[in-house]
Protein backbone atom coordinates (compact mmCIF):
# COMPACT_ATOMS: atom_id res chain seq x y z
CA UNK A 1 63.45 151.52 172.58
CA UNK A 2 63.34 152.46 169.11
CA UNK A 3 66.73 151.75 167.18
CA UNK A 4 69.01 155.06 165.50
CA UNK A 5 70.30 152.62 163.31
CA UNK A 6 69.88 154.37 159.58
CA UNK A 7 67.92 151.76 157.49
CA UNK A 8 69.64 149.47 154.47
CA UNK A 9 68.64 151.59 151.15
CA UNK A 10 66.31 149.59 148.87
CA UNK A 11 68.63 146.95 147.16
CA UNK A 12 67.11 147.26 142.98
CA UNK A 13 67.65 144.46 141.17
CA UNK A 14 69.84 144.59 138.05
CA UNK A 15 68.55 142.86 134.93
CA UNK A 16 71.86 141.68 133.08
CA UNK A 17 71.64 139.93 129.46
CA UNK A 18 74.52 137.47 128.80
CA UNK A 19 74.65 137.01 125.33
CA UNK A 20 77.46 134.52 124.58
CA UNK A 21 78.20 134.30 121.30
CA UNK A 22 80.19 132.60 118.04
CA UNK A 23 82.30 135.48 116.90
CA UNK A 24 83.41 139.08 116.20
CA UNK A 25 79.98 139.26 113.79
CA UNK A 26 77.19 138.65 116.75
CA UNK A 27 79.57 141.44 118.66
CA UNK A 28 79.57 144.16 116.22
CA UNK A 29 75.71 143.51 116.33
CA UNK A 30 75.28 143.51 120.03
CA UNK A 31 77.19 146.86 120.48
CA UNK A 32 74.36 148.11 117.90
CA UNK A 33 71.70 147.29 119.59
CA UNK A 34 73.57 148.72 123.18
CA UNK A 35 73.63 151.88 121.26
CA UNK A 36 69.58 151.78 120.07
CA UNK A 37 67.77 150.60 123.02
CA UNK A 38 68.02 152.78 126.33
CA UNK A 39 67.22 149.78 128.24
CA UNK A 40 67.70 149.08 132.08
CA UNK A 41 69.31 145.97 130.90
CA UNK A 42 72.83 145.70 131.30
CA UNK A 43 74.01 143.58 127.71
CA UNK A 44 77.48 141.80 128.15
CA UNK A 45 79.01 139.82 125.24
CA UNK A 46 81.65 137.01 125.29
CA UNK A 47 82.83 135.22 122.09
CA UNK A 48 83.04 131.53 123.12
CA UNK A 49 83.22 129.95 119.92
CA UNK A 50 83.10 126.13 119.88
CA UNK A 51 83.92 125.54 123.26
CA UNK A 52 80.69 126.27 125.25
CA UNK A 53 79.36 124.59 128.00
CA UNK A 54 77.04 124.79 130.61
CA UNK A 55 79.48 125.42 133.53
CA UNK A 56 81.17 127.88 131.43
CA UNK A 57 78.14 129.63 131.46
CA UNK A 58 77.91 129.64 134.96
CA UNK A 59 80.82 130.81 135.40
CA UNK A 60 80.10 133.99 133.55
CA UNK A 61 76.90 134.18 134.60
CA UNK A 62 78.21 134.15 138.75
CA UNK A 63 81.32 136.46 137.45
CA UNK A 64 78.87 139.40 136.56
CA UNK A 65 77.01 139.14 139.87
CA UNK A 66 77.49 141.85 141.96
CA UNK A 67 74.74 141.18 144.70
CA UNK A 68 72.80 138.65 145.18
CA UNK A 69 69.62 141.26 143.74
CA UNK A 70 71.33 141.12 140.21
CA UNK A 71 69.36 138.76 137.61
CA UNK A 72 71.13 137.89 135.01
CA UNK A 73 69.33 136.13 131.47
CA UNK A 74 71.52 133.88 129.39
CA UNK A 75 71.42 133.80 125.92
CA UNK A 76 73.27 131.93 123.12
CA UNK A 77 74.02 133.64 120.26
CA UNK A 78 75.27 131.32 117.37
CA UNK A 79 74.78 130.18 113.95
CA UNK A 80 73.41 126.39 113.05
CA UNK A 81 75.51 125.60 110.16
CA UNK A 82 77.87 123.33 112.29
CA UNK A 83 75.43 120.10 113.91
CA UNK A 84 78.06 119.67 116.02
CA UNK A 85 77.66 122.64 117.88
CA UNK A 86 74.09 122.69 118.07
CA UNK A 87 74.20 119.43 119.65
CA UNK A 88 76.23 121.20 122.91
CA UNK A 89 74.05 124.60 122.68
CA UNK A 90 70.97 122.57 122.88
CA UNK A 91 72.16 120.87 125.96
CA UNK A 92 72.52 124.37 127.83
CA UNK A 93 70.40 126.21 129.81
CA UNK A 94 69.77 129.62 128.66
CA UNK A 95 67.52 131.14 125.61
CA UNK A 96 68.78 130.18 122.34
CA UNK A 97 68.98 132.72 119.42
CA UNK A 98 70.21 130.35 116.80
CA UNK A 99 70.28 131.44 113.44
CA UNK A 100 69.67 129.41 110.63
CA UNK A 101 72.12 128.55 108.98
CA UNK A 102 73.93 131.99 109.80
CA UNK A 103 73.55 135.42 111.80
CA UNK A 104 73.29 136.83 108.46
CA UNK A 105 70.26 135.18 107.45
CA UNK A 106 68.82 137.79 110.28
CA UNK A 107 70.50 140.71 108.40
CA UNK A 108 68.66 139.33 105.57
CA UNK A 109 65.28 139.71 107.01
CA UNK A 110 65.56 143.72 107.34
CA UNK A 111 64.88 144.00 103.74
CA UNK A 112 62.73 140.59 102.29
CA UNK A 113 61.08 137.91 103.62
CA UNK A 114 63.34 134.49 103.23
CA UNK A 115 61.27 131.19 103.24
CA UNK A 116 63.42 128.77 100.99
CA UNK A 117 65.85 127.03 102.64
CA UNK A 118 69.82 128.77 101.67
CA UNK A 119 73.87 127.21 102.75
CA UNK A 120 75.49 129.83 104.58
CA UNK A 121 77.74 131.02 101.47
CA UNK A 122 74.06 131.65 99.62
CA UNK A 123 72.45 133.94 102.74
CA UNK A 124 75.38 136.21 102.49
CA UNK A 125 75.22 136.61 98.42
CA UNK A 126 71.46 136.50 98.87
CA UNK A 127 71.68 139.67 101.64
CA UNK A 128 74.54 141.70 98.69
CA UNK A 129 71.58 141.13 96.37
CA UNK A 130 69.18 142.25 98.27
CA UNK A 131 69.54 146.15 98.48
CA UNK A 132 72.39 148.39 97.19
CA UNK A 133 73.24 149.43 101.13
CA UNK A 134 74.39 145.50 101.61
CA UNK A 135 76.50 145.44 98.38
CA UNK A 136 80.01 145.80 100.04
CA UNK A 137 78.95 143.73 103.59
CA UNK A 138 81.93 142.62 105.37
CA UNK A 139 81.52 140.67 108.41
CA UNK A 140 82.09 142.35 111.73
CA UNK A 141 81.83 145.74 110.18
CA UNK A 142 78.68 147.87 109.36
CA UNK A 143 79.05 151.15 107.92
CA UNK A 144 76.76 154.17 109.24
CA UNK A 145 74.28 153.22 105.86
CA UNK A 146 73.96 149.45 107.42
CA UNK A 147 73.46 150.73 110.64
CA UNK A 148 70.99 152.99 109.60
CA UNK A 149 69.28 150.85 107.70
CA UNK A 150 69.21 147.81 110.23
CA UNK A 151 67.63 150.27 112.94
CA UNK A 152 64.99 151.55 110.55
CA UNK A 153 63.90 148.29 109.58
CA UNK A 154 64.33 145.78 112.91
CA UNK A 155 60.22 145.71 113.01
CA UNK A 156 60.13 144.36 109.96
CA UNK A 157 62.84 141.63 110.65
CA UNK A 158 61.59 141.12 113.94
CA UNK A 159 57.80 139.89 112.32
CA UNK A 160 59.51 138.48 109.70
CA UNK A 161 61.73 135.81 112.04
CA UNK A 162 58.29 135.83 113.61
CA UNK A 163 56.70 133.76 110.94
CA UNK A 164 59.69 131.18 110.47
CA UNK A 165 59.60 128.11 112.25
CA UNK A 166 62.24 127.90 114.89
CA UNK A 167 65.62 126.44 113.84
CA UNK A 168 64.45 125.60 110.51
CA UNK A 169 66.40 126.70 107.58
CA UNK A 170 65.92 130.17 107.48
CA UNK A 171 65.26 130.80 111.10
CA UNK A 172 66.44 133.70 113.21
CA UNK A 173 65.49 133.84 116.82
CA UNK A 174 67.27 137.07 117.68
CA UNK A 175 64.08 138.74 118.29
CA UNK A 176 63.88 137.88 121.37
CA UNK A 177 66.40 139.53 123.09
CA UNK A 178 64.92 142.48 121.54
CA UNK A 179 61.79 141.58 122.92
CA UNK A 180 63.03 141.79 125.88
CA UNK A 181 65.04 145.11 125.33
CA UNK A 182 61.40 146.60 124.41
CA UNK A 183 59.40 145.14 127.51
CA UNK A 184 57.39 142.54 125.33
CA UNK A 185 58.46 139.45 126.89
C-alpha cells in the first residue's frame, strides 16, 4: 500500500562565505561588494583581529549552519604587515586573502599596476597619489566617488593581483572571493 505521507521538499544547499577579517577596513569593503554582486552566496563578516584560530573558526563556521545542506567557505581576510600573525593565519584552514603588506595595497590596484615592493604607511600615500578620487581616503569609510570608482574598475584590480606573486610584497589575493561571487572558481 502506497504511503499518503506528503514528501520532504528538496533540501537546497546554501553556499555561505565566512570572511573573517582584521578590522573595520576589510568590513566597509565586504558590505561593498554585498551590495555589487547579486550572488546566491550568503557573505558574513567577523572582525577577529589578532586572536584567530582554527577552532575559532569552527566555531563560526558550525554557528552559521542551519542544516546540515548549508556549505559554508572560510576565508581570511587580513593584512601581512605583522609576521606574527601570518604565522597563526597560515596554520588555518580556510582560503587566505592576505594582502601585502595592507588591504589597501588592493585599493591601490583599481587605478595602477604596483610591482615594487612598499611599508604599509607608503601603499596608503602611494593610493592618495594615485587619482584625485583617493585624495581624502580614510580608512573604513568610502565616499559614493570611491565606491564608484572601486566598482568600475575591480576587473582591472582583479588581473592586476592576478599577475603578483602570492604573498609577496605587493600581493592582494582578494580576487578570489570575487571569483567566486562571479562563478569563476
Amino acid at each position: 500500500m502506497a504511503s499518503k505521507r506528503e514528501k520532504a521538499p528538496y533540501k537546497r544547499m546554501r553556499k555561505i562565505a565566512l570572511v573573517i577579517c582584521e578590522g573595520e577596513t576589510e568590513v566597509e569593503y565586504l558590505n561593498l561588494i554585498r551590495k555589487w554582486y547579486k550572488s546566491p552566496v550568503r557573505i558574513v563578516s567577523h572582525i577577529e583581529g589578532n586572536r584567530i584560530t582554527q577552532p575559532l573558526i569552527d566555531k563560526h563556521a558550525r554557528e552559521l549552519k542551519i542544516s546540515p545542506f548549508d556549505k559554508v567557505d572560510t576565508f581570511l581576510m587580513y593584512d601581512m604587515d605583522v609576521p606574527a600573525i601570518n604565522d597563526k593565519l597560515m596554520a588555518c584552514k580556510a582560503e587566505l586573502l592576505l594582502s601585502n603588506p595592507c588591504f589597501e595595497v588592493w585599493l591601490l590596484l583599481h587605478v595602477k599596476d604596483q610591482t615594487s615592493a612598499l611599508s604599509s604607511t607608503a601603499v596608503i600615500k602611494e593610493l592618495k597619489r594615485s587619482a584625485p578620487v583617493w585624495q581624502n581616503y580614510s580608512k573604513a569609510t568610502y565616499t559614493d566617488t570611491q565606491k564608484g570608482f572601486l566598482r568600475e574598475h575591480i576587473a582591472d584590480a582583479i588581473r592586476r593581483a592576478k599577475g603578483l606573486k602570492d604573498f609577496h610584497n605587493p600581493s592582494s589575493r582578494i580576487f578570489k572571493l570575487l571569483d567566486i561571487l562571479e562563478g569563476k572558481a
